[in-house]
PDB file of N, CA and C in Angstrom:
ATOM      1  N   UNK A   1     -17.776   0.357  -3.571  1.00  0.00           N
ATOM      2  CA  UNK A   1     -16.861  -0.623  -4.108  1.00  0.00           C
ATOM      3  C   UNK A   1     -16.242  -1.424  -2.962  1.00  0.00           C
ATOM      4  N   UNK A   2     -16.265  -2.818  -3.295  1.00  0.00           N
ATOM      5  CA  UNK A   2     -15.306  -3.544  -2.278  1.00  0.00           C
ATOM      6  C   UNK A   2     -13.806  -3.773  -2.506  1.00  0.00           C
ATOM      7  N   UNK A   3     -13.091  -3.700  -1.176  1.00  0.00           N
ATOM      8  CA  UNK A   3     -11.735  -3.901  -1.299  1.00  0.00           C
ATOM      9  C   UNK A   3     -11.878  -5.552  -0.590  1.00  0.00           C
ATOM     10  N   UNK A   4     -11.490  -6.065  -1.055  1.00  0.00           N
ATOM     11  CA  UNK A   4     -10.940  -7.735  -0.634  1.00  0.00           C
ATOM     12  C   UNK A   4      -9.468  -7.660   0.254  1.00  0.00           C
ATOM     13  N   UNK A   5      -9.593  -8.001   1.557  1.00  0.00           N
ATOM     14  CA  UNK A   5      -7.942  -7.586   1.979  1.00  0.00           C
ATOM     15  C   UNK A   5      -7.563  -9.100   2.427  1.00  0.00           C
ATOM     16  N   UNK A   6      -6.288  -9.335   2.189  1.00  0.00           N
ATOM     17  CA  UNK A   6      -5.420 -10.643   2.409  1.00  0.00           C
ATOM     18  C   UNK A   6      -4.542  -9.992   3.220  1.00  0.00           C
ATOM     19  N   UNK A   7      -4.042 -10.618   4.765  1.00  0.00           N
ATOM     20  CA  UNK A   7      -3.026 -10.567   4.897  1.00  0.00           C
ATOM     21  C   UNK A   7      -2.036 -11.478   4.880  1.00  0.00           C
ATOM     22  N   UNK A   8      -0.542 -11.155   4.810  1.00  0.00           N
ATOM     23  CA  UNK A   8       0.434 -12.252   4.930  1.00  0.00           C
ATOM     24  C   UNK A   8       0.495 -12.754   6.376  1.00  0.00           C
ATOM     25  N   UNK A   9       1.393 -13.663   7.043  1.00  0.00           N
ATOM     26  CA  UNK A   9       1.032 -14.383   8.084  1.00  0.00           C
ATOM     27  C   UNK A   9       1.745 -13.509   9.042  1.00  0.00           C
ATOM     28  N   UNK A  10       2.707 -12.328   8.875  1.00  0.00           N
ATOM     29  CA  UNK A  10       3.111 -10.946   9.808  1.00  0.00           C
ATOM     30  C   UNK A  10       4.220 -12.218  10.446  1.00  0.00           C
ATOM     31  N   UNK A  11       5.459 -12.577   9.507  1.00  0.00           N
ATOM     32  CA  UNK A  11       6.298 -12.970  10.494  1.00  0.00           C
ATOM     33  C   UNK A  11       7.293 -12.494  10.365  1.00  0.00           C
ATOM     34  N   UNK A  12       7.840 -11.171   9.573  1.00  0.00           N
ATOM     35  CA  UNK A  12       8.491 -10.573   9.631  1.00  0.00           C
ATOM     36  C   UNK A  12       8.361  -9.232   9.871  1.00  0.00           C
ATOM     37  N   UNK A  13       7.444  -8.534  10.648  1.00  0.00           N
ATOM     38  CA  UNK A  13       6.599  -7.191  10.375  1.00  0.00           C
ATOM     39  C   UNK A  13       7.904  -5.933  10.393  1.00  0.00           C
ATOM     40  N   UNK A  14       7.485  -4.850   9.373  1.00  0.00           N
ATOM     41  CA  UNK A  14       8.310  -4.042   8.706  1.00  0.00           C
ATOM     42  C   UNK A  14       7.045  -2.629   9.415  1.00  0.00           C
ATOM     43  N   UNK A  15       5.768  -3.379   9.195  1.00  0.00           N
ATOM     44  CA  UNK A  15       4.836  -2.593   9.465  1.00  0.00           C
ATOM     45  C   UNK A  15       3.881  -3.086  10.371  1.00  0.00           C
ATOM     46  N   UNK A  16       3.029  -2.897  10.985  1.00  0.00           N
ATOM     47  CA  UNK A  16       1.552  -3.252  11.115  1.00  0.00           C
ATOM     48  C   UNK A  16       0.597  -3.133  10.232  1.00  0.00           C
ATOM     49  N   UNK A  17       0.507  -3.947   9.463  1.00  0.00           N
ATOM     50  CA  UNK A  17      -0.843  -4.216   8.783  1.00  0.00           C
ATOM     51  C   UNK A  17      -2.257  -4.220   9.195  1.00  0.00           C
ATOM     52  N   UNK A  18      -2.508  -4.695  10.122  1.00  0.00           N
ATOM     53  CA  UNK A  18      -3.795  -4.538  11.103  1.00  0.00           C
ATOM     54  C   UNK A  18      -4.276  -2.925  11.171  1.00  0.00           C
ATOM     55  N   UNK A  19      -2.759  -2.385  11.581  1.00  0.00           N
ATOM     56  CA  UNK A  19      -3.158  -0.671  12.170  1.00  0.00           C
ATOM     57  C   UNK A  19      -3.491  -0.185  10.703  1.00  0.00           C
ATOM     58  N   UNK A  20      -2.838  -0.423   9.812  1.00  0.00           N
ATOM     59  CA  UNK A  20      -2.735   0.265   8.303  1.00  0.00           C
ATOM     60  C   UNK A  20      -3.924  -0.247   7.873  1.00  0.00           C
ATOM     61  N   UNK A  21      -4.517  -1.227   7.965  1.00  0.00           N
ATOM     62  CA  UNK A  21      -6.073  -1.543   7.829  1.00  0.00           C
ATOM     63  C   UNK A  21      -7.178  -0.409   8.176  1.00  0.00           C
ATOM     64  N   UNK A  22      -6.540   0.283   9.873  1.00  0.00           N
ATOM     65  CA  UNK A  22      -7.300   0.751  10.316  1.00  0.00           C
ATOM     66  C   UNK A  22      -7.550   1.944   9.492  1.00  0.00           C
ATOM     67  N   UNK A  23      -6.462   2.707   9.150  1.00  0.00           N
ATOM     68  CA  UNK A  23      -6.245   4.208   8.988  1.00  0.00           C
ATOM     69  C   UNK A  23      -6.683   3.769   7.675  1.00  0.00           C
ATOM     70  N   UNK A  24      -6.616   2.999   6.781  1.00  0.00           N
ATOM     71  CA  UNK A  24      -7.105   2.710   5.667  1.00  0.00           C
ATOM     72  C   UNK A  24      -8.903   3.298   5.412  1.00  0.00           C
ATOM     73  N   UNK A  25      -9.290   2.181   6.472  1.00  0.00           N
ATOM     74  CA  UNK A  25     -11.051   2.579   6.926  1.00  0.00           C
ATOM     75  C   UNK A  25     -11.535   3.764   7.028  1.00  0.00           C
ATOM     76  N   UNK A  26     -10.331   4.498   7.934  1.00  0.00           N
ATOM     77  CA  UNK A  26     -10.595   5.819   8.260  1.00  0.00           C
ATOM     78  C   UNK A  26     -10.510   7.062   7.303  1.00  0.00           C
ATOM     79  N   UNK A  27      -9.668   6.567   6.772  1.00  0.00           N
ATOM     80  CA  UNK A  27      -9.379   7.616   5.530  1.00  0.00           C
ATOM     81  C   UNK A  27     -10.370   7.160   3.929  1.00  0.00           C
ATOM     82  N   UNK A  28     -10.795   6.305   3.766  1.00  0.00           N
ATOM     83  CA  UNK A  28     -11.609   5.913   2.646  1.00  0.00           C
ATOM     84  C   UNK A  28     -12.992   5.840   2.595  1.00  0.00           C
ATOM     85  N   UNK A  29     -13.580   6.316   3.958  1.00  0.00           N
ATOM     86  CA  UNK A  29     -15.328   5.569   4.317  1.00  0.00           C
ATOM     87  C   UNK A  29     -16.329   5.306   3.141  1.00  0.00           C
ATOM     88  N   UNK A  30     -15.750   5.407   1.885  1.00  0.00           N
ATOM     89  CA  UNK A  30     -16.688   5.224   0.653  1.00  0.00           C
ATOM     90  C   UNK A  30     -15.956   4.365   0.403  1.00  0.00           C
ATOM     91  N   UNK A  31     -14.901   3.619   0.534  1.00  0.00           N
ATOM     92  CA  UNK A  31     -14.740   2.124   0.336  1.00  0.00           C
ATOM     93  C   UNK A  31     -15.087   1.051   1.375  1.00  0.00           C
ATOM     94  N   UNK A  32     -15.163  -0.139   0.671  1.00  0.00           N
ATOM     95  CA  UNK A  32     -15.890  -1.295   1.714  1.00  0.00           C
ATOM     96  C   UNK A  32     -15.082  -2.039   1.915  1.00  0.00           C
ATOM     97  N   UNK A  33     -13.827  -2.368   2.856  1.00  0.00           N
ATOM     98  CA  UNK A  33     -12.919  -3.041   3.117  1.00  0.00           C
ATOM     99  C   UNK A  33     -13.448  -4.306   3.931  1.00  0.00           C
ATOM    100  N   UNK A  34     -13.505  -5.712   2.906  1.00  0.00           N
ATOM    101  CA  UNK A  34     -13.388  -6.826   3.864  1.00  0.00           C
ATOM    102  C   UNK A  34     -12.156  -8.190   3.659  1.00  0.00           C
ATOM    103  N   UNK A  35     -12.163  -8.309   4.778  1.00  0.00           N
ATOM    104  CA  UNK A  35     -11.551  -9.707   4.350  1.00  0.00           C
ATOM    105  C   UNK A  35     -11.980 -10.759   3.642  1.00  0.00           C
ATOM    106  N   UNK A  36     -10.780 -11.188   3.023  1.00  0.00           N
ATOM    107  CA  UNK A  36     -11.598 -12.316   1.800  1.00  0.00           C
ATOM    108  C   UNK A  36     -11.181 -13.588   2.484  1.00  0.00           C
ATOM    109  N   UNK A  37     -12.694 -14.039   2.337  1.00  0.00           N
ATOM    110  CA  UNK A  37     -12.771 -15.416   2.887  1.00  0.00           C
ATOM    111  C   UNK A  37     -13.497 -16.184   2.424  1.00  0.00           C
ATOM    112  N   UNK A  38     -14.361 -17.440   2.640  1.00  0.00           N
ATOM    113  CA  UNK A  38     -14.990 -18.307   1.886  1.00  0.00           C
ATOM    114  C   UNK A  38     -16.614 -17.961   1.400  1.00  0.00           C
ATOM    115  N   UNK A  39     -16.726 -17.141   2.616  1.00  0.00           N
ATOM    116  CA  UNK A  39     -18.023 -16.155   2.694  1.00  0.00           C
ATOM    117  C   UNK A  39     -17.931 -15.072   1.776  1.00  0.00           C
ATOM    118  N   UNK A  40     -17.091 -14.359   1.063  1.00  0.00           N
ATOM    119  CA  UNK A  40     -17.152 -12.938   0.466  1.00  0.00           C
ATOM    120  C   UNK A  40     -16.933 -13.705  -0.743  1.00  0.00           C
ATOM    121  N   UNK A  41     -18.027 -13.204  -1.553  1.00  0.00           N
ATOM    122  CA  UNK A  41     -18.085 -14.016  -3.359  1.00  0.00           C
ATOM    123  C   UNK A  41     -17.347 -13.331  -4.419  1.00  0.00           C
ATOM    124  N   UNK A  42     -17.221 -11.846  -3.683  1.00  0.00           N
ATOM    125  CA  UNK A  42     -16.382 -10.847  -4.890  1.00  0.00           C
ATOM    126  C   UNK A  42     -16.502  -9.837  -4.011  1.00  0.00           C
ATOM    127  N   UNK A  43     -15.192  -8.998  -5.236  1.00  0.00           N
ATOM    128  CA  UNK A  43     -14.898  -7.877  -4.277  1.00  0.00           C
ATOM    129  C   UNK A  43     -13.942  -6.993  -5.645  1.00  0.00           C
ATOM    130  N   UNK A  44     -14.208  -5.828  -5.623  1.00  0.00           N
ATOM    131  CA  UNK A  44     -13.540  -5.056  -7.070  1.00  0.00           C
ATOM    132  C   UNK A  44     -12.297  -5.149  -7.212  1.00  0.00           C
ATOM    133  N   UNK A  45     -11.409  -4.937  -5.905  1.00  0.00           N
ATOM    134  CA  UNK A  45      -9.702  -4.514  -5.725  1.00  0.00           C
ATOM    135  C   UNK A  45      -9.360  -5.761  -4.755  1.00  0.00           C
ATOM    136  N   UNK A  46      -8.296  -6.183  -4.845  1.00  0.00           N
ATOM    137  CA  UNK A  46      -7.624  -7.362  -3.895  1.00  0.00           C
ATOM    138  C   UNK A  46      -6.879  -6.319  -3.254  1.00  0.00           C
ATOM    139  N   UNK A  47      -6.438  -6.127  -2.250  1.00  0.00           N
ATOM    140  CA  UNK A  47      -5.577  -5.141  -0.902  1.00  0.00           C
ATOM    141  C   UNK A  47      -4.597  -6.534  -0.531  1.00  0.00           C
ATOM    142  N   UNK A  48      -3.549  -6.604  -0.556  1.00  0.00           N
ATOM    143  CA  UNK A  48      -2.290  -7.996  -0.268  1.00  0.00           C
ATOM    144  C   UNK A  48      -1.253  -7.125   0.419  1.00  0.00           C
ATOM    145  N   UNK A  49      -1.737  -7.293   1.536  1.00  0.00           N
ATOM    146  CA  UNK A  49      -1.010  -6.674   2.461  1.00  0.00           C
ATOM    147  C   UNK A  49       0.280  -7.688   3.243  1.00  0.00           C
ATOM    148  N   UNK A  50       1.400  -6.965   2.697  1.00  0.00           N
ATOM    149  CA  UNK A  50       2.757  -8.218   2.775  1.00  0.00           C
ATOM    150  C   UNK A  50       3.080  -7.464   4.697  1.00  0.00           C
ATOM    151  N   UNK A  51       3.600  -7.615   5.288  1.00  0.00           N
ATOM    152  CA  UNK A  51       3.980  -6.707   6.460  1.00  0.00           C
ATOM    153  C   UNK A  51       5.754  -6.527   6.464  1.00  0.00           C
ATOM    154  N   UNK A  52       6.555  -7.172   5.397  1.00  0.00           N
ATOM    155  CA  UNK A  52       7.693  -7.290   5.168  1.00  0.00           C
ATOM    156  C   UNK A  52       7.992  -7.073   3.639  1.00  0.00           C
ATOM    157  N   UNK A  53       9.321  -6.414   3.171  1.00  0.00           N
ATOM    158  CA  UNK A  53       9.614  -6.447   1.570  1.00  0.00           C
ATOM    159  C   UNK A  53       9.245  -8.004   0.967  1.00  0.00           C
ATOM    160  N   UNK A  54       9.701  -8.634   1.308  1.00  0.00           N
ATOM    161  CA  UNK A  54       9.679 -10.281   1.038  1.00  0.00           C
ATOM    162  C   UNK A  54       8.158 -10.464   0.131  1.00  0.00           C
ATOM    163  N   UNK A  55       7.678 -10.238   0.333  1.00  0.00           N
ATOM    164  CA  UNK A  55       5.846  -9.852  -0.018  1.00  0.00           C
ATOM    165  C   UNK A  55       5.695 -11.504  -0.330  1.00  0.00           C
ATOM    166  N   UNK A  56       4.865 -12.153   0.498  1.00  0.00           N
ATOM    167  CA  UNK A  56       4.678 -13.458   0.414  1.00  0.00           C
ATOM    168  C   UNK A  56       3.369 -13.933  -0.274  1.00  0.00           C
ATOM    169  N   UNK A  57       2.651 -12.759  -0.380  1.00  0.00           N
ATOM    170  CA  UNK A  57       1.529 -12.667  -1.241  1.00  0.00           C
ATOM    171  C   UNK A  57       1.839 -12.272  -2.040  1.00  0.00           C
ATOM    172  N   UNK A  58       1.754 -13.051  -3.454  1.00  0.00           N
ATOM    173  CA  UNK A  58       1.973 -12.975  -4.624  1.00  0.00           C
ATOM    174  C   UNK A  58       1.016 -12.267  -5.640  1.00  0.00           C
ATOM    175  N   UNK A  59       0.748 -11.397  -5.945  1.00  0.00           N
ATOM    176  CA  UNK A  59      -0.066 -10.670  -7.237  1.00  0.00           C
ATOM    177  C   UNK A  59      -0.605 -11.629  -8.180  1.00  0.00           C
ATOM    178  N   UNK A  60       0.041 -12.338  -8.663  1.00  0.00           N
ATOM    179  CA  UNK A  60      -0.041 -13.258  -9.552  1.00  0.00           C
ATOM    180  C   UNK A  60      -1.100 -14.556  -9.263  1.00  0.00           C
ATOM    181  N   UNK A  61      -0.999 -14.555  -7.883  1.00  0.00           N
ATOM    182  CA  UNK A  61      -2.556 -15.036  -7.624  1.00  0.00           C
ATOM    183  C   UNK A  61      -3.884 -14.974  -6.895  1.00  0.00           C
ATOM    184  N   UNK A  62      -3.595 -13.533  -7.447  1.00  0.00           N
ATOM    185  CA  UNK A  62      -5.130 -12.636  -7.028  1.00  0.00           C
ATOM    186  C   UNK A  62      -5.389 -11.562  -7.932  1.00  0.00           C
ATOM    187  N   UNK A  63      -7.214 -11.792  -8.352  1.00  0.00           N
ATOM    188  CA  UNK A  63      -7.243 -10.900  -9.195  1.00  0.00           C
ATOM    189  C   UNK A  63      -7.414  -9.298  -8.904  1.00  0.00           C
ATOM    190  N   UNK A  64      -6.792  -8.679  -9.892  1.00  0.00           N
ATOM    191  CA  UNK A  64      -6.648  -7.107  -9.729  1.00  0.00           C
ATOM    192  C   UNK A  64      -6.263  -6.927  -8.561  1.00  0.00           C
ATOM    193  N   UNK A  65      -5.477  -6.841  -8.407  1.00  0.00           N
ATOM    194  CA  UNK A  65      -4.195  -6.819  -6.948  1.00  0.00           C
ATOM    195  C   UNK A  65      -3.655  -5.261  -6.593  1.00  0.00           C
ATOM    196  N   UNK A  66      -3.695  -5.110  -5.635  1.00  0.00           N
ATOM    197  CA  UNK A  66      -2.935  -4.031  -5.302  1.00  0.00           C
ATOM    198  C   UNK A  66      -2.312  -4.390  -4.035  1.00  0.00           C
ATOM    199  N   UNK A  67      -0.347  -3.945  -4.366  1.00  0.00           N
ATOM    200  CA  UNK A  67       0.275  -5.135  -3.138  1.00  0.00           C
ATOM    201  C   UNK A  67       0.851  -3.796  -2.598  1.00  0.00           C
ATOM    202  N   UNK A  68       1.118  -4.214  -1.483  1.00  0.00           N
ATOM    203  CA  UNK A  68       2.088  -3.574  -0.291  1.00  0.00           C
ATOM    204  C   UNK A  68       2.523  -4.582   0.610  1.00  0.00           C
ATOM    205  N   UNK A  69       3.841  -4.112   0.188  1.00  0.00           N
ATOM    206  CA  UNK A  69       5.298  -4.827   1.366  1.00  0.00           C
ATOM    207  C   UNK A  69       6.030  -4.085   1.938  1.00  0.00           C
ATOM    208  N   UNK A  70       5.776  -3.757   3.529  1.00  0.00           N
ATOM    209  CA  UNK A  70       6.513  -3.032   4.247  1.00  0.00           C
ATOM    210  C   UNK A  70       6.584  -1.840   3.776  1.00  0.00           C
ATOM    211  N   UNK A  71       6.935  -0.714   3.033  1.00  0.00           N
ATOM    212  CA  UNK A  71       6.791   0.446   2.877  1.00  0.00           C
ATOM    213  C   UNK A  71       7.102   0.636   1.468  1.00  0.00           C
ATOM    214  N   UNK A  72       6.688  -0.097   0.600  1.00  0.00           N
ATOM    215  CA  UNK A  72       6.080   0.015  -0.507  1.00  0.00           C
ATOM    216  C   UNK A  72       4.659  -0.154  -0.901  1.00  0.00           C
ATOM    217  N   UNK A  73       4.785   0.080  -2.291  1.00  0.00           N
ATOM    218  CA  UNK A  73       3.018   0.184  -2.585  1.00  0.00           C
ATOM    219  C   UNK A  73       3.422  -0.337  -3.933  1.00  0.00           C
ATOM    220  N   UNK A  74       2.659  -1.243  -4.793  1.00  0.00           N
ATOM    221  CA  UNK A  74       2.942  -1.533  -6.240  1.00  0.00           C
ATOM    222  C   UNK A  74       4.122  -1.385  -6.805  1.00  0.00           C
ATOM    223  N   UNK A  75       5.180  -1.932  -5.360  1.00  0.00           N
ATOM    224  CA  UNK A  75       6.259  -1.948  -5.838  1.00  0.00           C
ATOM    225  C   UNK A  75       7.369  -0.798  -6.064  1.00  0.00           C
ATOM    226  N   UNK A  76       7.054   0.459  -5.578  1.00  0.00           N
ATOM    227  CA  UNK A  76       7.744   1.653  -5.590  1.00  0.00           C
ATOM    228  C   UNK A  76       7.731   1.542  -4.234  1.00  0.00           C
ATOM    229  N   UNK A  77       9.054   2.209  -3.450  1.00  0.00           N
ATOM    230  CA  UNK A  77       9.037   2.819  -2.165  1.00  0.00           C
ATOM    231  C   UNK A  77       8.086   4.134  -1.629  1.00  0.00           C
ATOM    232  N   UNK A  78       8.127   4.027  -0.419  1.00  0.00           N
ATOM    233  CA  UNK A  78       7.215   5.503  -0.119  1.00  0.00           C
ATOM    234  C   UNK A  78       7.454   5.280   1.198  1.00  0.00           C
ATOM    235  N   UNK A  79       7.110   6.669   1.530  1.00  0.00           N
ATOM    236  CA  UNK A  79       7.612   7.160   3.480  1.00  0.00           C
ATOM    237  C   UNK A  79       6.373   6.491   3.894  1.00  0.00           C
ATOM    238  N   UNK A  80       6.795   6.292   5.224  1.00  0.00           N
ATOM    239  CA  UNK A  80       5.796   5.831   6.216  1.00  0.00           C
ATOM    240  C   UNK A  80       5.022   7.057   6.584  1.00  0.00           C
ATOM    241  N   UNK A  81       4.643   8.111   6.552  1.00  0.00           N
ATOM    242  CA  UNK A  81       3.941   9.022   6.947  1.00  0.00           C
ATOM    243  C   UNK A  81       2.985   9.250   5.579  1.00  0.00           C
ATOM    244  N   UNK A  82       3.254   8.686   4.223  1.00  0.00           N
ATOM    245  CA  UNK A  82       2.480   8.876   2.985  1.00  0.00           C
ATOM    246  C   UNK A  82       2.097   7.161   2.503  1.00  0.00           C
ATOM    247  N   UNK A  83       2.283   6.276   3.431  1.00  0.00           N
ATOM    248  CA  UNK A  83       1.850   4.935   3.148  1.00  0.00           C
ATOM    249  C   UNK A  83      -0.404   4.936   2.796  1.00  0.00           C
ATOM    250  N   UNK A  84      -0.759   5.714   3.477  1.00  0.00           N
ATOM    251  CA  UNK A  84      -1.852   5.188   3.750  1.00  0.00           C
ATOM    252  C   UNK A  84      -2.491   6.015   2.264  1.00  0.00           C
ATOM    253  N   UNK A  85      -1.955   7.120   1.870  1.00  0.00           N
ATOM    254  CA  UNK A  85      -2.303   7.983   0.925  1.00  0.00           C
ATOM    255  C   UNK A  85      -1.723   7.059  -0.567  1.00  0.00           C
ATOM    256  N   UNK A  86      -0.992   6.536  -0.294  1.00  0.00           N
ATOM    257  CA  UNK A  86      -0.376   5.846  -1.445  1.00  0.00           C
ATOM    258  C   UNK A  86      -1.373   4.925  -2.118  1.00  0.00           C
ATOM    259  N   UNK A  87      -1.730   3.900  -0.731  1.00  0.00           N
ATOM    260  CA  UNK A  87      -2.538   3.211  -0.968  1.00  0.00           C
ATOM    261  C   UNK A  87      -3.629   3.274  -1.614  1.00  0.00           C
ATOM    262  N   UNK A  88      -4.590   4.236  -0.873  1.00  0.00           N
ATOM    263  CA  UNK A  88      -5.377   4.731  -1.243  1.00  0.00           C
ATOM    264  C   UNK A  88      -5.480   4.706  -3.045  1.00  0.00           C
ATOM    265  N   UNK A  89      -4.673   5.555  -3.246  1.00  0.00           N
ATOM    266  CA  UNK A  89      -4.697   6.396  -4.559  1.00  0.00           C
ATOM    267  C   UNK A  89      -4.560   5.043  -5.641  1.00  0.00           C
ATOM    268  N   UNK A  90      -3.603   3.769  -4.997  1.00  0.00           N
ATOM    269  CA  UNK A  90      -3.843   2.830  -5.591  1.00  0.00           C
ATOM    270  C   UNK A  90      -4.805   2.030  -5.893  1.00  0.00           C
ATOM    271  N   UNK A  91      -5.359   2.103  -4.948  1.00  0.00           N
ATOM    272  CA  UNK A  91      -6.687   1.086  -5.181  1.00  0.00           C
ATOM    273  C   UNK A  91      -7.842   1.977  -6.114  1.00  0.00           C
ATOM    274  N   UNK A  92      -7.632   3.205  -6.269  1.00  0.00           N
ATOM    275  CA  UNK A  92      -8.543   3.883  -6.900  1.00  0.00           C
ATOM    276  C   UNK A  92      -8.155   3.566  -8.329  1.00  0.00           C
ATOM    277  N   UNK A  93      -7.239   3.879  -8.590  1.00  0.00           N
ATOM    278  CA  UNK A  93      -6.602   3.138  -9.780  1.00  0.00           C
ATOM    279  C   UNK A  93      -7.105   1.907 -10.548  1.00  0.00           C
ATOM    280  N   UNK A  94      -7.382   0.880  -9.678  1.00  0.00           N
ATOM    281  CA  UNK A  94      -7.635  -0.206 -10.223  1.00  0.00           C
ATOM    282  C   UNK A  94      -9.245  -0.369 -10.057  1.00  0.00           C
ATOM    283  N   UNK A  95      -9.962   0.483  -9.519  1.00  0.00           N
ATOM    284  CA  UNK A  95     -11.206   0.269  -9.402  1.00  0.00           C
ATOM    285  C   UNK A  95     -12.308   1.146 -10.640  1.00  0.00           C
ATOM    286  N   UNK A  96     -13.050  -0.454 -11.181  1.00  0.00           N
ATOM    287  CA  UNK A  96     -13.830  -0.102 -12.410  1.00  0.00           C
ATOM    288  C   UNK A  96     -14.491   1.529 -12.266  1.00  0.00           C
ATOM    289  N   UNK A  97     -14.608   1.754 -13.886  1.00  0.00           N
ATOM    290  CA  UNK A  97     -14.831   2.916 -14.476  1.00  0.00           C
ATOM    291  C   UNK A  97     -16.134   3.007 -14.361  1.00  0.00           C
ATOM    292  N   UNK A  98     -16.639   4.293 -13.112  1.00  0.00           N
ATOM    293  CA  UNK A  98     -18.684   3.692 -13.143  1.00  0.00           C
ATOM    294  C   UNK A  98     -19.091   4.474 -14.351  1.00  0.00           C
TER     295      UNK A  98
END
């Protein structure tokens, strides 16, 4: 399955998004994390990675979204030591029923 990842433009960083990309990769290797760009035609899960609460990436215009802002995940809080697990578990969530 592909994850589609957006980031926000990191001008308020709460987090590193880049690094949380990484550990993302590392912890999922049966997901296909790319950036969405003009080149990638589809992708199952949108990843809208805000790096601040502010979340400047909006849900609302991307399909099947899964957002994180600064140390939330879909909008609930969560520790920084359970961010990457959160995630995770989110995007599984939204990814079709094989």
């Amino acid at each position: 399955m592909i994850v589609g990842v957006k980031f926000c433009g990191n001008c308020n960083p709460f987090i590193e998004t880049p690094t949380l990309l990484k550990k993302l990769i590392a912890a999922a290797p049966d997901l296909e994390f790319r950036i969405i760009s003009r080149t990638l035609s589809h992708w199952d899960v949108t990843l809208l990675l805000n790096a601040c609460p502010a979340g400047c990436l909006k849900e609302k215009e991307y399909e099947n979204p899964v957002v994180v802002s600064g140390l939330s995940v879909e909008h609930w809080d969560v520790e920084a030591d359970e961010l990457v697990q959160k995630v995770i578990a989110a995007i599984r969530r939204k990814l079709p029923a094989m």
